[in-house]
Protein backbone atom coordinates (compact mmCIF):
# COMPACT_ATOMS: atom_id res chain seq x y z
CA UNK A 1 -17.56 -29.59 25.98
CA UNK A 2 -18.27 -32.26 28.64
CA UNK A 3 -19.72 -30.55 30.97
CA UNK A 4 -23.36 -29.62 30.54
CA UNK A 5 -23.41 -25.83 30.10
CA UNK A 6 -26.69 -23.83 31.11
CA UNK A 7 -25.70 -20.92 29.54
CA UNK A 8 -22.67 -18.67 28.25
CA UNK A 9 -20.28 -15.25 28.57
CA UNK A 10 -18.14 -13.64 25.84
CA UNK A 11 -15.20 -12.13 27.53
CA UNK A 12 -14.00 -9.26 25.21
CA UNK A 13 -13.04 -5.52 24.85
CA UNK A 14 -14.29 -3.19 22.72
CA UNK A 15 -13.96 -2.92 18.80
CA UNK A 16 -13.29 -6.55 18.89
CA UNK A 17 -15.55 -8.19 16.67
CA UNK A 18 -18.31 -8.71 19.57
CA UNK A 19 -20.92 -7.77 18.24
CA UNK A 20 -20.75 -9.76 14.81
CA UNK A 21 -20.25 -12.80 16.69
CA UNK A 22 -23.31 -11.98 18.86
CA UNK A 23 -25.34 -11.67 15.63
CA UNK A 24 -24.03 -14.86 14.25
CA UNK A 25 -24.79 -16.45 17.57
CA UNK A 26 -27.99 -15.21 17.58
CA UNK A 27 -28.78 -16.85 13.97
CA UNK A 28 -28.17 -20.17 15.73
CA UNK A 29 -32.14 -21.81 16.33
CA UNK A 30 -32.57 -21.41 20.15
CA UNK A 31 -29.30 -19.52 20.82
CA UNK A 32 -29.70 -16.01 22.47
CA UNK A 33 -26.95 -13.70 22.93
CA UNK A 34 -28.48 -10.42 25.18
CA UNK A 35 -25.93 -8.12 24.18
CA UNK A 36 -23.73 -6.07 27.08
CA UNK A 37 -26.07 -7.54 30.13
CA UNK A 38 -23.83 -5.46 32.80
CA UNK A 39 -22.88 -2.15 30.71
CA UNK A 40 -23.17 0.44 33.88
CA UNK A 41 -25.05 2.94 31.54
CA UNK A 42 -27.52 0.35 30.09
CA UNK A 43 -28.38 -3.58 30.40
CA UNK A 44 -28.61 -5.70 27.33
CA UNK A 45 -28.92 -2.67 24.35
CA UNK A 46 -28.21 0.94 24.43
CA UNK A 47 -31.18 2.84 25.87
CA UNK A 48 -32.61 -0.41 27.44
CA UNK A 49 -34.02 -0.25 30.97
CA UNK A 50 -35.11 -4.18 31.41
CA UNK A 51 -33.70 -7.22 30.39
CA UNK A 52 -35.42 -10.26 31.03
CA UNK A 53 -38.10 -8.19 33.11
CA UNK A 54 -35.04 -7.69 35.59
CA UNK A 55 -34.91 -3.89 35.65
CA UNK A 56 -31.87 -1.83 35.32
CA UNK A 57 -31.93 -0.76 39.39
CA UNK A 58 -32.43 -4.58 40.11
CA UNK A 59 -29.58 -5.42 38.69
CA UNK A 60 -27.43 -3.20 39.88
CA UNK A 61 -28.99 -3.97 43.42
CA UNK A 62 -28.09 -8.05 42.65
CA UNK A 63 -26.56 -8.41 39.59
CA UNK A 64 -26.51 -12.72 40.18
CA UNK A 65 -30.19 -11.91 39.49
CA UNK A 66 -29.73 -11.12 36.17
CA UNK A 67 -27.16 -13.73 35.68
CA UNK A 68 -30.16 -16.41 36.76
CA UNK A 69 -32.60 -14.71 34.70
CA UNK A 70 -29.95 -15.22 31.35
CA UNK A 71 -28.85 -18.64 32.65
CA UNK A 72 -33.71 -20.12 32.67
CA UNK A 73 -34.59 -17.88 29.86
CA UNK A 74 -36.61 -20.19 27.20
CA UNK A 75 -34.33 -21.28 24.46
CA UNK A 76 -31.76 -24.03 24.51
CA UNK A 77 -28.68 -21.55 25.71
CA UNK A 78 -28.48 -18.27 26.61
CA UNK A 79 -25.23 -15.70 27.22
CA UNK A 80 -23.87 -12.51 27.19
CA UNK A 81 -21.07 -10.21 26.56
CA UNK A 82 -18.74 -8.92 29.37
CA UNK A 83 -16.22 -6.31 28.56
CA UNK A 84 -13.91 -5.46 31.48
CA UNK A 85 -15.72 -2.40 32.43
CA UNK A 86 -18.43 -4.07 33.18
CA UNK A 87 -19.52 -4.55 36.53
CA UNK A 88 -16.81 -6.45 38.43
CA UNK A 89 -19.45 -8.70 40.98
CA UNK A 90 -20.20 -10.77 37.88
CA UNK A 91 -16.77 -11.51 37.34
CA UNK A 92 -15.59 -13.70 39.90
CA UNK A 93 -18.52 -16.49 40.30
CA UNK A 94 -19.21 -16.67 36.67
CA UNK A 95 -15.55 -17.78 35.98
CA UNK A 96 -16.15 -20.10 38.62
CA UNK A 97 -18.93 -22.14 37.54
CA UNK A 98 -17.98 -24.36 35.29
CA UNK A 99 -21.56 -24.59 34.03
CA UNK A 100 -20.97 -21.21 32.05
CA UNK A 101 -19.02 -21.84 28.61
CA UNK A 102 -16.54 -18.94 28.58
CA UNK A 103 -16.18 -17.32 24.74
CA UNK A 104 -13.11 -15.50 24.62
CA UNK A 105 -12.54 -12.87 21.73
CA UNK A 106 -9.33 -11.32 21.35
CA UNK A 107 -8.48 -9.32 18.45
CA UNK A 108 -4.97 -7.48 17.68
CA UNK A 109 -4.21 -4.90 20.06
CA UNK A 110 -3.23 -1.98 17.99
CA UNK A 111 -6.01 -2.80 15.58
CA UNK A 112 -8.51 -2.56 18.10
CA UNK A 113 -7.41 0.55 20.32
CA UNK A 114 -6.76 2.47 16.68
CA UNK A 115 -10.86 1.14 15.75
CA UNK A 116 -11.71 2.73 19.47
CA UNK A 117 -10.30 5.92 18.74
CA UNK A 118 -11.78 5.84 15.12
CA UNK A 119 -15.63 5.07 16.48
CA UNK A 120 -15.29 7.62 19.54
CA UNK A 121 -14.18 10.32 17.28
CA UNK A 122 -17.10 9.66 14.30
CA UNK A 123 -19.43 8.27 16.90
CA UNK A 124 -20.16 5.27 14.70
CA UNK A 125 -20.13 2.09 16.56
CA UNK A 126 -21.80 -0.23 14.11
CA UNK A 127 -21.84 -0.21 10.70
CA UNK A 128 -24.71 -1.83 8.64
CA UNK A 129 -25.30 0.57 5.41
CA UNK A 130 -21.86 1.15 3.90
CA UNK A 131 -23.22 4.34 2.56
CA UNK A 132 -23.05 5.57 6.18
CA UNK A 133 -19.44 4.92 7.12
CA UNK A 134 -18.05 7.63 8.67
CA UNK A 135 -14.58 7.83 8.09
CA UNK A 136 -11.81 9.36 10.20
CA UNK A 137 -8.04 9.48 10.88
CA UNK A 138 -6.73 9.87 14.56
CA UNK A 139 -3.32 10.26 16.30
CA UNK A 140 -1.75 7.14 17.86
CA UNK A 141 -0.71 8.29 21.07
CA UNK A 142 2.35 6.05 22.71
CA UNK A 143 1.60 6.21 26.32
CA UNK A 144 -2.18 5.97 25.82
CA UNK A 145 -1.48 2.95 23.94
CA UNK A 146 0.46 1.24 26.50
CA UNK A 147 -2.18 1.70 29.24
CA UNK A 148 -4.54 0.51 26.80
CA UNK A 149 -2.40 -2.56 26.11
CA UNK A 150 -1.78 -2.94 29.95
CA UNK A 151 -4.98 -3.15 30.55
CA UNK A 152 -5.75 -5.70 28.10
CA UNK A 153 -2.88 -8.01 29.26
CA UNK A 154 -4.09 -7.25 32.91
CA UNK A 155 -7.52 -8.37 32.02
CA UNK A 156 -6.36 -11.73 30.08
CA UNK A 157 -4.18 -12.76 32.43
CA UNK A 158 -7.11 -12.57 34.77
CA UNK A 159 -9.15 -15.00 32.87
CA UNK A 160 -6.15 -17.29 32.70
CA UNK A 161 -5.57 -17.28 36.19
CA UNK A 162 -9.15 -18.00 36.64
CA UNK A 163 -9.77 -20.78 34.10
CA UNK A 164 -6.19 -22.41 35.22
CA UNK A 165 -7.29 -22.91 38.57
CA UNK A 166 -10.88 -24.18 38.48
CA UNK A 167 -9.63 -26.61 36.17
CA UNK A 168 -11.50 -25.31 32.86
CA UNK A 169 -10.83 -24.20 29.26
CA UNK A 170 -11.96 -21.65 26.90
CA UNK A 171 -13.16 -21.77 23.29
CA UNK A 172 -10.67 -18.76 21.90
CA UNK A 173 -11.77 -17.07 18.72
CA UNK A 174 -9.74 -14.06 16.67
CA UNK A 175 -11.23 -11.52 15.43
CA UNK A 176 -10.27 -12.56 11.92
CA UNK A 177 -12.37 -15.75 12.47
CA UNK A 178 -15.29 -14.21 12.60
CA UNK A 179 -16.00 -14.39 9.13
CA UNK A 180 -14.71 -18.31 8.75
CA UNK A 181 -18.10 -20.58 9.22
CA UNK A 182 -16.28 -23.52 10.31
CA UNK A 183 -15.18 -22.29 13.03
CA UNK A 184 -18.49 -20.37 14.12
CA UNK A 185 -20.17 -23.79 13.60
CA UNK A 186 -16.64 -25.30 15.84
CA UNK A 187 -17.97 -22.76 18.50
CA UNK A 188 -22.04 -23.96 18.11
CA UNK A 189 -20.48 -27.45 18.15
CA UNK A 190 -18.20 -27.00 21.18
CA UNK A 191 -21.21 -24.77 23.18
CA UNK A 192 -23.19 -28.62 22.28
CA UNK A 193 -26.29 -26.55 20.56
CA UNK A 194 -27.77 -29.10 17.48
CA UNK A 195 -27.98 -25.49 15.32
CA UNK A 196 -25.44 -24.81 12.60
CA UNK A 197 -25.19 -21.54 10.75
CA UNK A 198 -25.66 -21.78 6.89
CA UNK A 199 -23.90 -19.11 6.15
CA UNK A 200 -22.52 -15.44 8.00
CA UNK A 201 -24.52 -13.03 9.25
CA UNK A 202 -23.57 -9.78 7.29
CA UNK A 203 -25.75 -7.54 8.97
CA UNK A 204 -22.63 -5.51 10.94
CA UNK A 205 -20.25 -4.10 8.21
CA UNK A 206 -16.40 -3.82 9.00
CA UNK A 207 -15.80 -0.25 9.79
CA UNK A 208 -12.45 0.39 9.01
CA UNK A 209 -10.99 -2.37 7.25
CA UNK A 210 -7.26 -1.24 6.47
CA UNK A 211 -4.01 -1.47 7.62
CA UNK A 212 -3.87 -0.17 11.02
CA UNK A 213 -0.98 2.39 10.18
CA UNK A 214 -3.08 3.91 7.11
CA UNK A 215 -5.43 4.89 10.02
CA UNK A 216 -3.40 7.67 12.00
CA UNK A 217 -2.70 10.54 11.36
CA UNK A 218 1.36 10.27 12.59
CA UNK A 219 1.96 6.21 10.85
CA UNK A 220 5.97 7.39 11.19
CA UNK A 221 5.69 8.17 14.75
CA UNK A 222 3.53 5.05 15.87
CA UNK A 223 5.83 2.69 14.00
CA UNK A 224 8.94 4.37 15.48
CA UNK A 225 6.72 3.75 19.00
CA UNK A 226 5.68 -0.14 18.17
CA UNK A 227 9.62 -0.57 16.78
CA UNK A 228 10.44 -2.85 19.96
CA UNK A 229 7.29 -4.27 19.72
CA UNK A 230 7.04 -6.95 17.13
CA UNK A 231 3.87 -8.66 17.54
CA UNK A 232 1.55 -6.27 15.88
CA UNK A 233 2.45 -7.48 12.21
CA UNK A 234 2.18 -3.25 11.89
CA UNK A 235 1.98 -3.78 8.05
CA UNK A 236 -0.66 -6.66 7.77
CA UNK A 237 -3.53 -5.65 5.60
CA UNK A 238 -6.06 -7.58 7.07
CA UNK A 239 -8.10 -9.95 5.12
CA UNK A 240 -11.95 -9.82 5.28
CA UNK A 241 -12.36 -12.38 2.07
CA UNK A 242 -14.38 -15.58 2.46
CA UNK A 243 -11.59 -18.94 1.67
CA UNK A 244 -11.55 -20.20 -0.99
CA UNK A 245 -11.47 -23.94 -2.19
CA UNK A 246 -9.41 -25.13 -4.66
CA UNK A 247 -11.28 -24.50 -8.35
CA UNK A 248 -10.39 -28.34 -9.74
CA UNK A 249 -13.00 -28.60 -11.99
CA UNK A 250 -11.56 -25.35 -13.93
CA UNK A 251 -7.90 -26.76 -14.40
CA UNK A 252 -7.44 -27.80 -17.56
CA UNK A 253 -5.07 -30.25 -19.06
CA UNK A 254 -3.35 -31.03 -22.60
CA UNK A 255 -4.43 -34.01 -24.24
CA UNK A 256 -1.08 -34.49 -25.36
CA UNK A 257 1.85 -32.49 -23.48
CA UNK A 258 1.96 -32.88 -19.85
CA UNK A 259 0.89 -29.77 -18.97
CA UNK A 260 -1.95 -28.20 -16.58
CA UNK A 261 -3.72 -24.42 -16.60
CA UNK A 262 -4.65 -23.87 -13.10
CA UNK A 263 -6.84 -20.78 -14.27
CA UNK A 264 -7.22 -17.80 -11.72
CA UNK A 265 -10.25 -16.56 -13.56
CA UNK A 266 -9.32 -13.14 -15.12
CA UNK A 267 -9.45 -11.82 -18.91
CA UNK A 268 -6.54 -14.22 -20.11
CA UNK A 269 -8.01 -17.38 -19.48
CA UNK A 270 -9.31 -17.34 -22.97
CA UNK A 271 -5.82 -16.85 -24.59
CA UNK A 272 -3.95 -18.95 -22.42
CA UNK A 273 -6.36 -21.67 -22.84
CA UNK A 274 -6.30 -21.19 -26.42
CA UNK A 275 -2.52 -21.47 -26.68
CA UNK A 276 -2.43 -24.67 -25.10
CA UNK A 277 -5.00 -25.90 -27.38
CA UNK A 278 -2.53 -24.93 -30.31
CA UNK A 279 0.13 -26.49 -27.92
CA UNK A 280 -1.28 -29.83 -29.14
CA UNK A 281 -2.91 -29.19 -32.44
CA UNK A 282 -6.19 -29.11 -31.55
CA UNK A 283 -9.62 -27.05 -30.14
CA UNK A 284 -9.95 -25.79 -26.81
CA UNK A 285 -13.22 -28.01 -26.24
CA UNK A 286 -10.85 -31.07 -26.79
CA UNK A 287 -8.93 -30.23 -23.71
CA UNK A 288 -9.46 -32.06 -20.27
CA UNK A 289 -11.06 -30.06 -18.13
CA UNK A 290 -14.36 -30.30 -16.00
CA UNK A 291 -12.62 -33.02 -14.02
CA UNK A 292 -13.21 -33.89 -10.18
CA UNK A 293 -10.67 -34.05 -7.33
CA UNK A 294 -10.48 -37.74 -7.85
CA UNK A 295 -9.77 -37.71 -11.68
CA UNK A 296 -7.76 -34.75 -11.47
CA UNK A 297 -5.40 -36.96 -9.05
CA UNK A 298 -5.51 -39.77 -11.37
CA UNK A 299 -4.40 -37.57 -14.22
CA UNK A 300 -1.23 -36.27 -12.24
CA UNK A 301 -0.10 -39.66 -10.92
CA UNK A 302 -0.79 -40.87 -14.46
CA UNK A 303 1.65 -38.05 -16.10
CA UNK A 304 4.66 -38.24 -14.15
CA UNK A 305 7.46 -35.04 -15.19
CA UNK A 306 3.92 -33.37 -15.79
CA UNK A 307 3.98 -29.36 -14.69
CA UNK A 308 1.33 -27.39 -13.56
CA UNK A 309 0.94 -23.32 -13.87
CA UNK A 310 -1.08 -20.50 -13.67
CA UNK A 311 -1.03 -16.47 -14.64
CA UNK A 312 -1.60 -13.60 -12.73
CA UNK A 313 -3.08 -10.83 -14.31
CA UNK A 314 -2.32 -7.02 -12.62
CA UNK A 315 -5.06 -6.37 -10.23
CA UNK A 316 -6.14 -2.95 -12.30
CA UNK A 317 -6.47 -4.66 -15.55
CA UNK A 318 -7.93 -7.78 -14.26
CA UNK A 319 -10.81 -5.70 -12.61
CA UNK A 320 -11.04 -3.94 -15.45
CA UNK A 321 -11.67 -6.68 -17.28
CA UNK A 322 -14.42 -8.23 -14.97
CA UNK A 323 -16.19 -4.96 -15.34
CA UNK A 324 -17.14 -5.30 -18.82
CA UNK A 325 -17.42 -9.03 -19.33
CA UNK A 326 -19.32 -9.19 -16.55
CA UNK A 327 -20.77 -6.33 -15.07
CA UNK A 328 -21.17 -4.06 -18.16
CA UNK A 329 -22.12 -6.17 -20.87
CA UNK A 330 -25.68 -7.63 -20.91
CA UNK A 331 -24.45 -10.91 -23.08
CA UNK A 332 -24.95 -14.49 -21.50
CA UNK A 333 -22.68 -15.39 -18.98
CA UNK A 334 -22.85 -11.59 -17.61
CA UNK A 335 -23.86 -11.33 -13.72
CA UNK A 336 -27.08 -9.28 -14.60
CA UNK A 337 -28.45 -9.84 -11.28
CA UNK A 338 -25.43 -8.36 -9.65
CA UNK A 339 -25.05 -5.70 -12.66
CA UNK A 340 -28.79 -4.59 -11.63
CA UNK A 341 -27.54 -4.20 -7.92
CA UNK A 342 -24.60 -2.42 -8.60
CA UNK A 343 -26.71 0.00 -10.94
CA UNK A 344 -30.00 0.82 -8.42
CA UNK A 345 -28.40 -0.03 -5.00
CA UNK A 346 -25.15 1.30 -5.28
CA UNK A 347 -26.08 3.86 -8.46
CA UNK A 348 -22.84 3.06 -10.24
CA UNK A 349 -23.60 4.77 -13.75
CA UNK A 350 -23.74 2.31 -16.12
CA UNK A 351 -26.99 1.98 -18.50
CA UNK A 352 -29.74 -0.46 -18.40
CA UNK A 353 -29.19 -1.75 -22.22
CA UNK A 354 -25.65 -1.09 -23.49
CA UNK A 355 -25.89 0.43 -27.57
CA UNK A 356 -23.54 2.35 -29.57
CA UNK A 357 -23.80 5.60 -28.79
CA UNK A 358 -25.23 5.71 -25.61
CA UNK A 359 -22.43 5.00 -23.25
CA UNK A 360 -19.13 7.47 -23.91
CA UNK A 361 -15.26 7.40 -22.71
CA UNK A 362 -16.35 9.75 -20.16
CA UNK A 363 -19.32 7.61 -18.43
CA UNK A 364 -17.21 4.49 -18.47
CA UNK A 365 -14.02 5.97 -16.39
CA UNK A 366 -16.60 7.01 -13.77
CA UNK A 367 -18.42 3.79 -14.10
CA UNK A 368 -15.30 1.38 -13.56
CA UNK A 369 -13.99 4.32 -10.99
CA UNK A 370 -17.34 3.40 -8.70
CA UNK A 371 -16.60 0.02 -9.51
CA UNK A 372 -13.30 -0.42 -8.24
CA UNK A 373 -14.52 1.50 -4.82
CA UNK A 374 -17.43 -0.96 -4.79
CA UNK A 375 -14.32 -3.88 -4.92
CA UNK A 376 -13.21 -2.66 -2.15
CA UNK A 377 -15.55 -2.80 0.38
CA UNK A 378 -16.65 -5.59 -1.44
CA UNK A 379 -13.50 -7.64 -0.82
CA UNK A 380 -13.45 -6.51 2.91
CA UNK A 381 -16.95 -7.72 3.48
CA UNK A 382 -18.94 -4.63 3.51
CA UNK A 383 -21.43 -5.44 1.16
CA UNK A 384 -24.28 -7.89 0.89
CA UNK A 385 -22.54 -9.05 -2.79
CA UNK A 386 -20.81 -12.09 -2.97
CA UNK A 387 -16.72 -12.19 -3.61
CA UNK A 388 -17.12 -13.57 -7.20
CA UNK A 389 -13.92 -15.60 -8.39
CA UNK A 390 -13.76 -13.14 -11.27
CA UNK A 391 -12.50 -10.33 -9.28
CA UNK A 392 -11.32 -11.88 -5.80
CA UNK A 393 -7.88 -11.22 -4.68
CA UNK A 394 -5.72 -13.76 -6.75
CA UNK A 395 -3.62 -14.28 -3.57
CA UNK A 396 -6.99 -15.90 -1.62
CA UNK A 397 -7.09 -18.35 -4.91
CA UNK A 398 -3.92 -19.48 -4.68
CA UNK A 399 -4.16 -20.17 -1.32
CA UNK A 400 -7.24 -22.23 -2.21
CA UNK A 401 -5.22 -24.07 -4.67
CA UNK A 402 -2.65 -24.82 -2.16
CA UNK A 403 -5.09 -27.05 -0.39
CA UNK A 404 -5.39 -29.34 -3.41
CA UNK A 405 -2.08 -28.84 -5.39
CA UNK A 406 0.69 -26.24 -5.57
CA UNK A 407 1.38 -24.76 -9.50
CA UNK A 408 4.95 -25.38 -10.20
CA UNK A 409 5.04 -21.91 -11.58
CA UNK A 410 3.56 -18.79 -11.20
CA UNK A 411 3.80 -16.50 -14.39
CA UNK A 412 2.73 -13.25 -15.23
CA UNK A 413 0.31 -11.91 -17.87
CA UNK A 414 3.13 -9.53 -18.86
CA UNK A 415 6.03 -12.43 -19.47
CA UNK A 416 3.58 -15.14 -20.95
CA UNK A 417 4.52 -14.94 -24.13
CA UNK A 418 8.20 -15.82 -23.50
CA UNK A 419 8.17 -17.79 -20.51
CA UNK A 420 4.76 -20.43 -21.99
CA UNK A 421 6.75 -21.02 -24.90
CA UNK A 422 9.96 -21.72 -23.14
CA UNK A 423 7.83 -23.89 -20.64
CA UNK A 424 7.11 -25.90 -23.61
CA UNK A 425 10.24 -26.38 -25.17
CA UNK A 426 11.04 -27.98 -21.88
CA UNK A 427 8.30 -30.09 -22.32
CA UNK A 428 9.73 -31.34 -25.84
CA UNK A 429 8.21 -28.74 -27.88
CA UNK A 430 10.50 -27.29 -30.82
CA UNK A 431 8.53 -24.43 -32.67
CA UNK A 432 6.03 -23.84 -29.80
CA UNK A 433 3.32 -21.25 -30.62
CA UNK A 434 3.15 -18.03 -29.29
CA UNK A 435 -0.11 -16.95 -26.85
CA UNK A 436 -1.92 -14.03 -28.35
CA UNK A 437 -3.18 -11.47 -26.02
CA UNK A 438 -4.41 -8.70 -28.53
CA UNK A 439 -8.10 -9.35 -28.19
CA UNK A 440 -8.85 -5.55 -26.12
CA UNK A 441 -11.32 -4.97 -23.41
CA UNK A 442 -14.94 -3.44 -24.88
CA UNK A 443 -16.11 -0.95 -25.47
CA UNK A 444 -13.04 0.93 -24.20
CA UNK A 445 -9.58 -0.46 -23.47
CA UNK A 446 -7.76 -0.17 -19.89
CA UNK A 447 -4.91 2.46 -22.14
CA UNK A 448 -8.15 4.55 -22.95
CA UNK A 449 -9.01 5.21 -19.29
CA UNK A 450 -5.83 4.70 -16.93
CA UNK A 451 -4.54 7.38 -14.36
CA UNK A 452 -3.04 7.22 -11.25
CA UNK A 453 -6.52 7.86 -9.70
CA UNK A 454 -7.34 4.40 -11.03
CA UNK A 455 -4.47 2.94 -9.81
CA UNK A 456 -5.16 4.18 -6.69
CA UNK A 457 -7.78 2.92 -6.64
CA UNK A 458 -7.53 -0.59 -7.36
CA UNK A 459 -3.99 -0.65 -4.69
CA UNK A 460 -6.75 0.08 -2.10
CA UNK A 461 -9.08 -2.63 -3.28
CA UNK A 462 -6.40 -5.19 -4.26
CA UNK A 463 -3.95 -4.27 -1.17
CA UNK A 464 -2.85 -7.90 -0.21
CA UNK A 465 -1.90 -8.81 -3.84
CA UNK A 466 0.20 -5.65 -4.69
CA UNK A 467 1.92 -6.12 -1.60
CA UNK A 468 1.86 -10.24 -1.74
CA UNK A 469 3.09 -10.08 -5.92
CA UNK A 470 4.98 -6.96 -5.88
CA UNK A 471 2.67 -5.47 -8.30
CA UNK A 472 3.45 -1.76 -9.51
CA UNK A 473 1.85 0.83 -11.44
CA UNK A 474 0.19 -1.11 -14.40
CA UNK A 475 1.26 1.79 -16.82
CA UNK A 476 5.06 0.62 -16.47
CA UNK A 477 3.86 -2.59 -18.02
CA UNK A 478 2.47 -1.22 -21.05
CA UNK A 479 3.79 2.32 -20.86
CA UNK A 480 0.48 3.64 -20.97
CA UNK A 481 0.35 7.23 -20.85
């Protein structure tokens, strides 16, 4: 901004986002965010009675006192959330001084009246164990929606009105950017504080973090409502993963053939790295790989006609496959940190030292069972575990590739052995060899455990890629029982 700023407002409505972006603000070294300063039942936090050491009846009396006492309170900027309930007076004279930075939020409309109705029903209105998420369907009610969305319009077009004519702008932020840093340190930048956030503040768990139609109890009647209304993108799941960048230094090259693996890590990364090893006649630690952006670029302008792929795996098998290389085995390379977590935090039922005998058919289904529920409110940022590239949705890492270089084909696990070798009798290959994908998950293969249950499963952790890739049940790939 160019004008100095003394302090700030977030302009919002409930079940936006508001208060995760008051804890993130509040990470920022000297920033202080005092919660809902005008609420009518409380000021600042629920059950408060003084903010500031202006009490509640003082600032009802004057409520300008309480903006003055927010606007010289030690730190290098102070703010506060405003929802339009809030008490009106404060309004009007903070849009008009152009030494308050205005925040506005906005989220999806349906999202967030559907997330109202959720949290007033379970009376949950923050989320910060997981294990406490109260979970509820509720009926989406037409005409209660459009005076909610009425309202909401009403209340924007305020602020417009108001910023257009004092001559001043807004920083706007979605509730979907919430979780993107760069923009949270845009917003620190744009507020001019010298603090930038390191990472998110994942204290406040998403609540309800699917599509907004698998959250009423009537989805037929609310679409046949919204049906003139096309700007609710009804069937978006939304998408709680961190981006990611493009994985350069994992794309590996033939020393021979033209040809580039742009791996999305999963359990056939092994065999299709092997194959193109036996593509050119030689061993897989002969390959180029490990390369940076820079020598990556040199080695596609170097190789024009080259071609560049990757495989997608089905979501069920490729989690299953995570789960024992990496979260059930104890061999180097495994995530025993995470594996430790998994076992005492979130008492998934795997033991501490895997040995024959000790670990049956039976322990494992329930084991990878609370595994894939743990991917999904893993993947929709609900736990303090990182998104691991071995089990993030395939369609965030190709949209990470995308930023440095788009595969010229996209191939599935299930049509690999047909469609490689034809990729490389276009590439001047005449007896090409054929990728072998027998070596099994251990100790128990996917065909051991599957049931729709664990399909089900892993379509409510994986949403985004069965929907994005068209995925169906894994057992009509294999014809598992």
């Amino acid at each position: 901004m160019t004008t100095r700023i003394d302090y700030f407002i977030v302009l919002a409505a409930m079940r936006t986002g508001s208060n995760l972006l008051e804890f993130n603000l509040n990470a920022l070294d000297g920033v202080t965010c005092h919660g809902e300063a005008f609420n009518p039942h409380f000021i600042g936090r629920l059950k408060s009675e003084t903010l500031l050491d202006v009490t509640l009846e003082e600032r009802d009396d004057d409520p300008m006192k309480l903006v003055q006492a927010i606007r010289s309170a030690p730190g290098e900027l102070n703010g506060f959330r405003f929802f339009q309930g809030h008490d009106p007076r404060v309004l009007e004279p903070v849009l008009s001084d152009p030494r308050c930075a205005k925040i506005i939020l906005t989220r999806n409309p349906l999202d967030s009246y559907v997330s109202l109705k959720i949290a007033r029903e379970t009376k949950q209105w923050q989320l910060k164990n997981i294990k406490r998420r109260r979970e509820a369907q509720v009926a989406f009610e037409a005409q209660e929606f459009e005076r909610y969305l009425d309202q909401q319009q009403e209340f924007q077009l305020l602020l417009l009105n108001a910023l257009q004519t004092t001559g001043q702008t807004a920083f706007y932020i979605a509730y979907d950017d919430l979780t993107n840093l760069e923009v949270l340190n845009g917003l620190a930048a744009w507020l001019g504080v010298s603090s930038r956030l390191t990472s998110i503040d994942d204290t406040i768990k998403p609540q309800n973090p699917e599509p907004a139609l698998s959250k009423v109890t009537n989805p037929e009647q609310a679409e046949q409502a919204l049906a003139r209304i096309d700007s609710f993108n009804l069937h978006r799941t939304p998408n709680f993963e961190p981006r990611r960048g493009p994985a350069v230094v994992t794309y590996v090259a033939a020393p021979d053939t033209p040809l580039m693996y742009m791996p999305i890590r999963s359990g056939i990364e092994g065999p299709v790295t092997q194959w193109l090893a036996n593509l050119d006649a030689t061993e897989p630690d002969k390959l180029i790989t490990n390369q940076n952006r820079k020598q990556t670029r040199r080695w596609l302008q170097a190789h024009p006609g080259h071609r560049k792929f990757t495989v997608l795996q089905h979501p069920l098998a490729r989690a299953h496959s995570a789960f024992c290389s990496y979260i059930l085995s104890t061999e180097p390379g495994a995530y025993l940190k995470i594996r430790n977590m998994l076992r005492n935090r979130f008492k998934i039922p795997i033991p501490g030292q895997l040995r024959q005998n000790n670990y049956s058919r039976d322990q494992h289904y329930q084991a990878f069972s609370d595994f894939l529920t743990f991917l999904r409110q893993n993947l929709a940022g609900q736990t303090p575990v990182r998104v691991d590239g071995v089990w993030c949705s395939q369609s965030q890492v190709l949209a990470g590739m995308a930023s440095f270089a788009f595969p010229d084909l996209i191939l599935r696990e299930d049509e690999i052995t047909t469609a490689l070798p034809n990729l490389a009798r276009r590439m001047g290959h005449d007896h090409p060899p054929i990728p072998d994908l027998t070596a099994p998950d251990a100790p128990f293969t996917l065909a051991e455990m599957y049931d729709d249950t664990l399909e089900a499963l892993a379509t409510d952790a994986y949403q985004r890629d069965y929907m994005q890739f068209g995925f169906g049940p894994w057992k009509a790939l294999t014809g598992a029982a």
